[in-house]
N, C-alpha and C. Protein backbone atom coordinates (compact mmCIF):
# COMPACT_ATOMS: atom_id res chain seq x y z
N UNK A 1 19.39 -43.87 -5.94
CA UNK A 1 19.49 -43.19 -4.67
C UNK A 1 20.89 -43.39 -4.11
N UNK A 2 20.98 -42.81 -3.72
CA UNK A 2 22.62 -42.23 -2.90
C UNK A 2 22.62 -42.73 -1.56
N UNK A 3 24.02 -43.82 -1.39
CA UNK A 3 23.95 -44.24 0.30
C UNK A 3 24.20 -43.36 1.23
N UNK A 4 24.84 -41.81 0.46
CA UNK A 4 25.33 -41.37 1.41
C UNK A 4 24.43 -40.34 2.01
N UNK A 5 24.36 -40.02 3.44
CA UNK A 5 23.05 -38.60 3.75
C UNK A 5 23.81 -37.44 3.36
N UNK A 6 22.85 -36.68 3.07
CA UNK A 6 22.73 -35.51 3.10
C UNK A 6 23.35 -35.15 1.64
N UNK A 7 23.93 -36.26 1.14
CA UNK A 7 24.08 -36.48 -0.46
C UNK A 7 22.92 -36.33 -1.66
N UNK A 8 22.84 -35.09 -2.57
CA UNK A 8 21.51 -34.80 -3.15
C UNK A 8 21.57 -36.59 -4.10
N UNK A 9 20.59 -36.72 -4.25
CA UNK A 9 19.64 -37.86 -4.92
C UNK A 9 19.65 -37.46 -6.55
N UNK A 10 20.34 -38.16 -7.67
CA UNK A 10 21.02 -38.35 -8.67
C UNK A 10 19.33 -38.26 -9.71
N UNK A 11 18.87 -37.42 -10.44
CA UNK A 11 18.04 -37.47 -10.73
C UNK A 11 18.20 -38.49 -12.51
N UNK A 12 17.03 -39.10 -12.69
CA UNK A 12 16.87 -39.53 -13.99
C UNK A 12 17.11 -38.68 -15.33
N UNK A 13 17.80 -39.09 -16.23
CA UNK A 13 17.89 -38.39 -17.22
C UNK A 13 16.76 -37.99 -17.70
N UNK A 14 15.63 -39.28 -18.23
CA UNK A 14 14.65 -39.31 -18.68
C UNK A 14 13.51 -38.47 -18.34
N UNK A 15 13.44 -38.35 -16.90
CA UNK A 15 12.83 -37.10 -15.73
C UNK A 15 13.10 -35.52 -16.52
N UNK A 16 14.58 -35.80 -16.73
CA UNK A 16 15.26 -34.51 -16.95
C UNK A 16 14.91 -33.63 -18.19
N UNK A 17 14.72 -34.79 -18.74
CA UNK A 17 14.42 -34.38 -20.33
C UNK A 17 13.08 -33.82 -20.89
N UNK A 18 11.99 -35.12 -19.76
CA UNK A 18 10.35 -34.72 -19.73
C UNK A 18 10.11 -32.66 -19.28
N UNK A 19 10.85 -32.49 -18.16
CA UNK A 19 10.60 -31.42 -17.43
C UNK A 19 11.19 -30.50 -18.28
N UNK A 20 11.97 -30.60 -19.13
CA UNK A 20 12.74 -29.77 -20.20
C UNK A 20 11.59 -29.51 -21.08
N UNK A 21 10.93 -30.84 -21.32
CA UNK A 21 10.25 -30.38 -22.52
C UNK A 21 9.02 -29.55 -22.13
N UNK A 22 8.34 -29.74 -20.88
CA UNK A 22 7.43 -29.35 -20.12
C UNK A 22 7.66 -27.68 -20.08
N UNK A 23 8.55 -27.42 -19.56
CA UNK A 23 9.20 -25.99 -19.23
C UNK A 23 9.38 -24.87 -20.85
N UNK A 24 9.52 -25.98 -21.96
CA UNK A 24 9.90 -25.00 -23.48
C UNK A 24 7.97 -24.92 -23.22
N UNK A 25 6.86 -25.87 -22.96
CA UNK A 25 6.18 -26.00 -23.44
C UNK A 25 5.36 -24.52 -22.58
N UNK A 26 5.96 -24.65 -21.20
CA UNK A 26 5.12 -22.99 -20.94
C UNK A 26 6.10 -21.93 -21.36
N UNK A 27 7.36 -22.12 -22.15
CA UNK A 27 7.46 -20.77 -22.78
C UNK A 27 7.24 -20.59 -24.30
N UNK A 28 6.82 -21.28 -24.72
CA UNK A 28 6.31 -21.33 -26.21
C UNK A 28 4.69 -20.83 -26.07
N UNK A 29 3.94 -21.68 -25.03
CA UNK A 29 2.45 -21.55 -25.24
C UNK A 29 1.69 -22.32 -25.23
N UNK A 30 2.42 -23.48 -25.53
CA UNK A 30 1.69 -24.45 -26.04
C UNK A 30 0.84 -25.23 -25.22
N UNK A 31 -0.51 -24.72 -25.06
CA UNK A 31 -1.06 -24.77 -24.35
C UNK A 31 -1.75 -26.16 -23.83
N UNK A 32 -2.22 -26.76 -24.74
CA UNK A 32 -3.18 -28.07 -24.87
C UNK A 32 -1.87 -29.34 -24.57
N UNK A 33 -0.81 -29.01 -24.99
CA UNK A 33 0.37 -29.52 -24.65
C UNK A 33 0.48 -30.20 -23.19
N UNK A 34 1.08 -28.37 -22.69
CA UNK A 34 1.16 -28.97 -21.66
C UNK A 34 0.12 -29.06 -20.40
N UNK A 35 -0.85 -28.84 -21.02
CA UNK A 35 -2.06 -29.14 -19.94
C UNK A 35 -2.39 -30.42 -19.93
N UNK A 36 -1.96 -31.37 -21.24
CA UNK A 36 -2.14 -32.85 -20.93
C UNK A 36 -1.13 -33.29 -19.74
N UNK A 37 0.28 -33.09 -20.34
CA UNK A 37 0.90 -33.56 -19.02
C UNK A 37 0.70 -33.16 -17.45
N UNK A 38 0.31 -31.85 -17.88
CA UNK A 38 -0.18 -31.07 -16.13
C UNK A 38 -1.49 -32.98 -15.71
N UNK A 39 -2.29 -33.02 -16.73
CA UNK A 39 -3.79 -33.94 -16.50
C UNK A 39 -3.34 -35.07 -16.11
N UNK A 40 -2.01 -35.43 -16.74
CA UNK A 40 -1.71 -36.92 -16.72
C UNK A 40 -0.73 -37.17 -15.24
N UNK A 41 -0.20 -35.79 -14.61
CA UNK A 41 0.36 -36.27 -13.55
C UNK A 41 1.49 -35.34 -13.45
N UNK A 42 2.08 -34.31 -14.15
CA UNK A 42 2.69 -33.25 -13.79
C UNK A 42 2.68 -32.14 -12.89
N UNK A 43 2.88 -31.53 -12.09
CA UNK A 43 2.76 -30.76 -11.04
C UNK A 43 2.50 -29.78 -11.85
N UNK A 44 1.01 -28.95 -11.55
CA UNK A 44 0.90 -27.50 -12.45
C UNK A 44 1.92 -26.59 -11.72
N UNK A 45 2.92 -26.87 -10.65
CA UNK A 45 3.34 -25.63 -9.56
C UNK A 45 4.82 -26.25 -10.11
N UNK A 46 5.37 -27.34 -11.29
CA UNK A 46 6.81 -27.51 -11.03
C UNK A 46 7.70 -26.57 -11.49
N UNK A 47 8.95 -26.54 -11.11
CA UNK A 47 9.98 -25.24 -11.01
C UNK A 47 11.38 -26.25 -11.49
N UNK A 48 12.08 -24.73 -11.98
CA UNK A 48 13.27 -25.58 -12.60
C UNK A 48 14.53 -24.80 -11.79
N UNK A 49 15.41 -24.81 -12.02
CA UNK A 49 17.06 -24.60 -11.16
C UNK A 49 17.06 -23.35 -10.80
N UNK A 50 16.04 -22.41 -11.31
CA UNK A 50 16.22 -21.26 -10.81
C UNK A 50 14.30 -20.70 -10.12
N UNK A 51 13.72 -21.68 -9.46
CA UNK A 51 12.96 -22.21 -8.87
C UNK A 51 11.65 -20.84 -9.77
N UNK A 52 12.12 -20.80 -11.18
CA UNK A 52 10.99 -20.43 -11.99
C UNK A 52 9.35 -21.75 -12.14
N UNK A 53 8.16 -21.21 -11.94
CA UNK A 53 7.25 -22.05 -12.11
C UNK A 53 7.03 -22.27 -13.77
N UNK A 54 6.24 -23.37 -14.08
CA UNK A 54 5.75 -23.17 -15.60
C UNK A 54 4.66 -22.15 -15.67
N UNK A 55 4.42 -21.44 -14.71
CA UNK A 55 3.30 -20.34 -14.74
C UNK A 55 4.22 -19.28 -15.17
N UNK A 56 5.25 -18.99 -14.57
CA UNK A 56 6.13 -17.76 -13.94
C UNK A 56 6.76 -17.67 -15.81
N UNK A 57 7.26 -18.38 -16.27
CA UNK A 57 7.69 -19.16 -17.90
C UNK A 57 6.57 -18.50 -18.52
N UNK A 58 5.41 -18.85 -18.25
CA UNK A 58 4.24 -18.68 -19.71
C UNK A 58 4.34 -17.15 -19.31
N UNK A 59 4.18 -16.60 -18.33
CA UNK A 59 3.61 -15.35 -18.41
C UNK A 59 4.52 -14.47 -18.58
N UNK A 60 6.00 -14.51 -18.06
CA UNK A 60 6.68 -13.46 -18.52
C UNK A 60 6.97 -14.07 -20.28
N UNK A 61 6.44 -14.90 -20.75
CA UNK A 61 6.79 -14.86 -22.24
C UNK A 61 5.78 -14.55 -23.00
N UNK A 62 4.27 -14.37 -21.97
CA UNK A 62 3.03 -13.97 -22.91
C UNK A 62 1.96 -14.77 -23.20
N UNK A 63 2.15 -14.99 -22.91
CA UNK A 63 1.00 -16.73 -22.75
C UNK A 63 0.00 -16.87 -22.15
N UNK A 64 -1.00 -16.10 -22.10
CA UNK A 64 -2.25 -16.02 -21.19
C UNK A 64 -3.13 -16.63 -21.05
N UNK A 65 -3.62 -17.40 -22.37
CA UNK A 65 -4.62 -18.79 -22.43
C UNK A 65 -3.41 -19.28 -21.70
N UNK A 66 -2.23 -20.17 -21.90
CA UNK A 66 -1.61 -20.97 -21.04
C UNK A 66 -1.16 -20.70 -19.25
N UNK A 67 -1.97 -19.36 -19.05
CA UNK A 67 -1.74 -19.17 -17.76
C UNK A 67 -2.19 -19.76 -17.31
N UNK A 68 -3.77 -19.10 -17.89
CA UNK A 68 -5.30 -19.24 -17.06
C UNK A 68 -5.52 -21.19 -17.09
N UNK A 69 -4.89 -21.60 -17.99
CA UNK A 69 -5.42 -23.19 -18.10
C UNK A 69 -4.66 -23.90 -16.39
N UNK A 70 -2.85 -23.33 -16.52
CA UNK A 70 -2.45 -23.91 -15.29
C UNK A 70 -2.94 -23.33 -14.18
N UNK A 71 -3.64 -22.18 -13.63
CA UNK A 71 -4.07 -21.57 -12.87
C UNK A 71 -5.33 -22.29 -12.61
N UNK A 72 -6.29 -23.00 -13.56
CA UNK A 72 -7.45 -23.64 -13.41
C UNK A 72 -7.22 -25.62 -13.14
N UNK A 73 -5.72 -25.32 -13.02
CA UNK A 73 -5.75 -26.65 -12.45
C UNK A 73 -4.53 -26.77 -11.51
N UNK A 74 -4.95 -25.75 -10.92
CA UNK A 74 -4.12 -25.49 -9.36
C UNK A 74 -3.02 -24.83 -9.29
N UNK A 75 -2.38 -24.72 -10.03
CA UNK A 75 -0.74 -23.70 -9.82
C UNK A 75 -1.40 -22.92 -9.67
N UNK A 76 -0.02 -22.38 -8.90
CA UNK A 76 0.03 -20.80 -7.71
C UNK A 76 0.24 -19.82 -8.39
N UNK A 77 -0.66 -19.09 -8.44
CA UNK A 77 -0.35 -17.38 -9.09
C UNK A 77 0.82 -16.94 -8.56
N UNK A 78 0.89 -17.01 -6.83
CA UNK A 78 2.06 -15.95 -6.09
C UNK A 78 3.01 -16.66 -6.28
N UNK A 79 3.38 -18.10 -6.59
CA UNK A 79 4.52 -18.54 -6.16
C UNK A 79 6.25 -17.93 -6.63
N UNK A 80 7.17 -17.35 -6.12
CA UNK A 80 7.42 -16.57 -6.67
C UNK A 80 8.99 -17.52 -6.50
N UNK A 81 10.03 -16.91 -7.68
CA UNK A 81 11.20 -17.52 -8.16
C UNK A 81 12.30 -17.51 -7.37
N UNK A 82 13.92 -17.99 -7.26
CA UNK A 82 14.57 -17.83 -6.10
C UNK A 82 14.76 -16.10 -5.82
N UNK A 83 14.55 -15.45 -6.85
CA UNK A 83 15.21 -14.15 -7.09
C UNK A 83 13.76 -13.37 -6.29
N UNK A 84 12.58 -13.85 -5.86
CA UNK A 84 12.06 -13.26 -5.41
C UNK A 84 10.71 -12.70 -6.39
N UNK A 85 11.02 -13.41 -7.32
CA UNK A 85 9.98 -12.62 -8.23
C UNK A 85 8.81 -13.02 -8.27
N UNK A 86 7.74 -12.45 -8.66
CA UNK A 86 6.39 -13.13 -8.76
C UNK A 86 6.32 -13.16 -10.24
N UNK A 87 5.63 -13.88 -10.47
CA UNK A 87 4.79 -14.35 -12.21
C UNK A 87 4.06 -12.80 -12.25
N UNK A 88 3.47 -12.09 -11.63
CA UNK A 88 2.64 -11.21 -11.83
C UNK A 88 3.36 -9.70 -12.13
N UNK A 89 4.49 -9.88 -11.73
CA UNK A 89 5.61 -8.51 -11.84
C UNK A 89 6.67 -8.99 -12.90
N UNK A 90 6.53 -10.22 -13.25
CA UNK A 90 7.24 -10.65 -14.59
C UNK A 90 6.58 -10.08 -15.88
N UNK A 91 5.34 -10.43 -15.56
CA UNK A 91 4.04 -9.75 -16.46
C UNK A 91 4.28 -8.47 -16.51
N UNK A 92 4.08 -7.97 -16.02
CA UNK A 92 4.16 -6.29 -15.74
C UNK A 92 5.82 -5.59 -16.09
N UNK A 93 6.95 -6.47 -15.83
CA UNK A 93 7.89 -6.02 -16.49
C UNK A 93 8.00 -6.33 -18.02
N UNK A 94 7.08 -7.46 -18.73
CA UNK A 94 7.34 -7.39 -20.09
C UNK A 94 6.40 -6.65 -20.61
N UNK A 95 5.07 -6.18 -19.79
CA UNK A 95 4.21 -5.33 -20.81
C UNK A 95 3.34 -6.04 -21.18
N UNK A 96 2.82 -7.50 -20.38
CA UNK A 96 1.72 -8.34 -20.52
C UNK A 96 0.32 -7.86 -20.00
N UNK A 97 -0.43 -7.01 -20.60
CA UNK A 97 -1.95 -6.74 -19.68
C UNK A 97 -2.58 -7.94 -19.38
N UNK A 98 -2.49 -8.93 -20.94
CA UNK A 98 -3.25 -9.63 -20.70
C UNK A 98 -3.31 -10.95 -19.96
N UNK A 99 -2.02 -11.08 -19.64
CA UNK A 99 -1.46 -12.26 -18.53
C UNK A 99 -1.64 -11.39 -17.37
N UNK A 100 -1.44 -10.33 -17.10
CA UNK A 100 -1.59 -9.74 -15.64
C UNK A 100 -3.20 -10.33 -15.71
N UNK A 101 -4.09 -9.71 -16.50
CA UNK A 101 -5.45 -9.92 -15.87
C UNK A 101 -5.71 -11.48 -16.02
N UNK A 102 -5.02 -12.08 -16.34
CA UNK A 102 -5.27 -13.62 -16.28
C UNK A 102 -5.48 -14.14 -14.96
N UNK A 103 -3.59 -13.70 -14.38
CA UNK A 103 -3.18 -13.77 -13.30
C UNK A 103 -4.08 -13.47 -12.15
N UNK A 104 -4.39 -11.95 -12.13
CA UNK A 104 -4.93 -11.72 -11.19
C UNK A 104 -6.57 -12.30 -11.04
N UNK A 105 -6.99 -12.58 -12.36
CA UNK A 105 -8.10 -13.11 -12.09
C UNK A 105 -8.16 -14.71 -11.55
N UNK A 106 -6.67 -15.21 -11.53
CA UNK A 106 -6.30 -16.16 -10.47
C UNK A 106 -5.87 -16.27 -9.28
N UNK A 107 -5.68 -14.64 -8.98
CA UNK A 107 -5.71 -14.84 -6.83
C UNK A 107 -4.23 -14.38 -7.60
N UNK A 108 -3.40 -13.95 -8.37
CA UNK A 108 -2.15 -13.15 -8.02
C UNK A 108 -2.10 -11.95 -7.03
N UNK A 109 -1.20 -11.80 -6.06
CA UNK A 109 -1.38 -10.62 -5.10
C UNK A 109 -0.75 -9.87 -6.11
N UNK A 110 -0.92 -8.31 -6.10
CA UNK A 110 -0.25 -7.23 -6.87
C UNK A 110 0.83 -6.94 -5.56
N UNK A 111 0.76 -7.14 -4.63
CA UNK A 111 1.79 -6.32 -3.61
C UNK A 111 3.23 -7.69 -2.82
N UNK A 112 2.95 -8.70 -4.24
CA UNK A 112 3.92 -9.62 -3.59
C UNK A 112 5.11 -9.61 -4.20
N UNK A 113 6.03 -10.18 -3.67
CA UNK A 113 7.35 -10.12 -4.59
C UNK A 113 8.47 -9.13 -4.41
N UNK A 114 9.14 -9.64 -4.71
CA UNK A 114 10.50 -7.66 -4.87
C UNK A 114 10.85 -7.55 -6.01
N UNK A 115 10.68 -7.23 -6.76
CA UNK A 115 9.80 -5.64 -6.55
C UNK A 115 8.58 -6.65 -6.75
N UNK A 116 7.75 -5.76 -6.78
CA UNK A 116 6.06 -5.96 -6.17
C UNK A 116 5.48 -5.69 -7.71
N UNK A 117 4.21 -6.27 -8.35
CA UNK A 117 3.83 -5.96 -9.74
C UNK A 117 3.67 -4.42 -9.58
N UNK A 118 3.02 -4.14 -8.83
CA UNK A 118 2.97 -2.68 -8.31
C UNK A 118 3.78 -1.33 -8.43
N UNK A 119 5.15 -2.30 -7.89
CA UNK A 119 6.38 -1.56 -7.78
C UNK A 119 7.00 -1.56 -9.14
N UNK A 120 6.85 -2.61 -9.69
CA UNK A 120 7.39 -2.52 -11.21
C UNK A 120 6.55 -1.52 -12.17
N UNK A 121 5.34 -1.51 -11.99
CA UNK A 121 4.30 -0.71 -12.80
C UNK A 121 4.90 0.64 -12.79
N UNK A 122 5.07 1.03 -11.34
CA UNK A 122 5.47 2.55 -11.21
C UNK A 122 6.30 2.62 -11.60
N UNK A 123 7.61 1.83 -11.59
CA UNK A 123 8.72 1.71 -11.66
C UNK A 123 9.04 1.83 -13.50
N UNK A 124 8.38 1.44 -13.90
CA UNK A 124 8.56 1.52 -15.50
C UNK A 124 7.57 2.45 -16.13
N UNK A 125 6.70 3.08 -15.36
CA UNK A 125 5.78 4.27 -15.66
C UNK A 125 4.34 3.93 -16.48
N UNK A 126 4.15 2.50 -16.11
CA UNK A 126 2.98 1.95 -16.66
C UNK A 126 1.59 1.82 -15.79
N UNK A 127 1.07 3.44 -16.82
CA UNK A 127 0.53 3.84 -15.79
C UNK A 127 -1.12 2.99 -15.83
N UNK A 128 -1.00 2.27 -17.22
CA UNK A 128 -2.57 1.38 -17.63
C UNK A 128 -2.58 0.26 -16.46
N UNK A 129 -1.31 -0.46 -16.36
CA UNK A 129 -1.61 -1.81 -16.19
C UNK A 129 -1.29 -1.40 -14.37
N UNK A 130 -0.66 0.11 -13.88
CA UNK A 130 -1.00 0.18 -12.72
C UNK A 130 -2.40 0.22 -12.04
N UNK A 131 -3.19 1.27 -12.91
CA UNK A 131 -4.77 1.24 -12.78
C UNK A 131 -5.34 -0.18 -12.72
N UNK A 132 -4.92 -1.54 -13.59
CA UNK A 132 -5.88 -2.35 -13.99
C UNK A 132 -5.02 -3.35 -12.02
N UNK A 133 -3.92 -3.20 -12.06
CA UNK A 133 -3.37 -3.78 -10.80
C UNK A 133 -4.36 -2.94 -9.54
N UNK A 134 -4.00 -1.67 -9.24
CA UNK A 134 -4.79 -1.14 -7.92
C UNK A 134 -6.50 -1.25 -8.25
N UNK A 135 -7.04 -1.61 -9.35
CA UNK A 135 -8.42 -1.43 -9.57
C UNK A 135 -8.82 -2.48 -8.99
């Protein structure tokens, strides 16, 4: 810790390295992975430098069993990145149905975010996963 205020607080390497591995682990998939560490004491809601969640990670990479597992042990569907984005319009910009319906079958809003999953749907002319969003 840092004597000085308002001086950010010098984080552990070792910290650094865990959350690294945590973060490949929701963009790989690996599901059983990282749901132990989520069990053992990891934040299902933690975020990295560009205040992406490990939800926001699995789903714009495809990962839908690994959504629904962090979604069933508390991470935030809406929580959305510095850029404004939601996990659910990340989905919808890569062409994930099946993480959208993960998502939303976890309390994702379709009308959150900028652009909005909504707004991206139209926006890229997808007109399935707009139906399965307004349905």
């Amino acid at each position: 810790m840092t004597e000085n205020p308002g001086q950010a607080e010098e984080i552990d390497p070792e910290l650094l390295e865990l959350w690294a591995k945590v973060f490949a682990f929701a963009r790989s998939g690996a599901t059983a992975e990282i749901i132990a560490y989520v069990d053992a004491g990891i934040s299902a809601n933690l975020t990295n430098d560009r205040g992406d969640t490990l939800v926001m990670l699995a789903a714009y990479h495809g990962h839908a069993d690994t959504v629904a597992a962090l979604l069933e042990r508390g991470a935030d569907a809406n929580r959305e990145n510095d850029r404004g984005q939601s996990p659910l319009a990340g989905a919808v910009f890569k062409n994930e149905p099946e993480v959208v319906k993960a998502l939303l079958k976890g309390g994702a809003d379709a009308t959150a975010g900028e652009p909005s999953a909504i707004d991206a749907a139209k926006m890229f002319g997808n007109t399935e996963l707009l139906a399965v969003l307004e349905g």
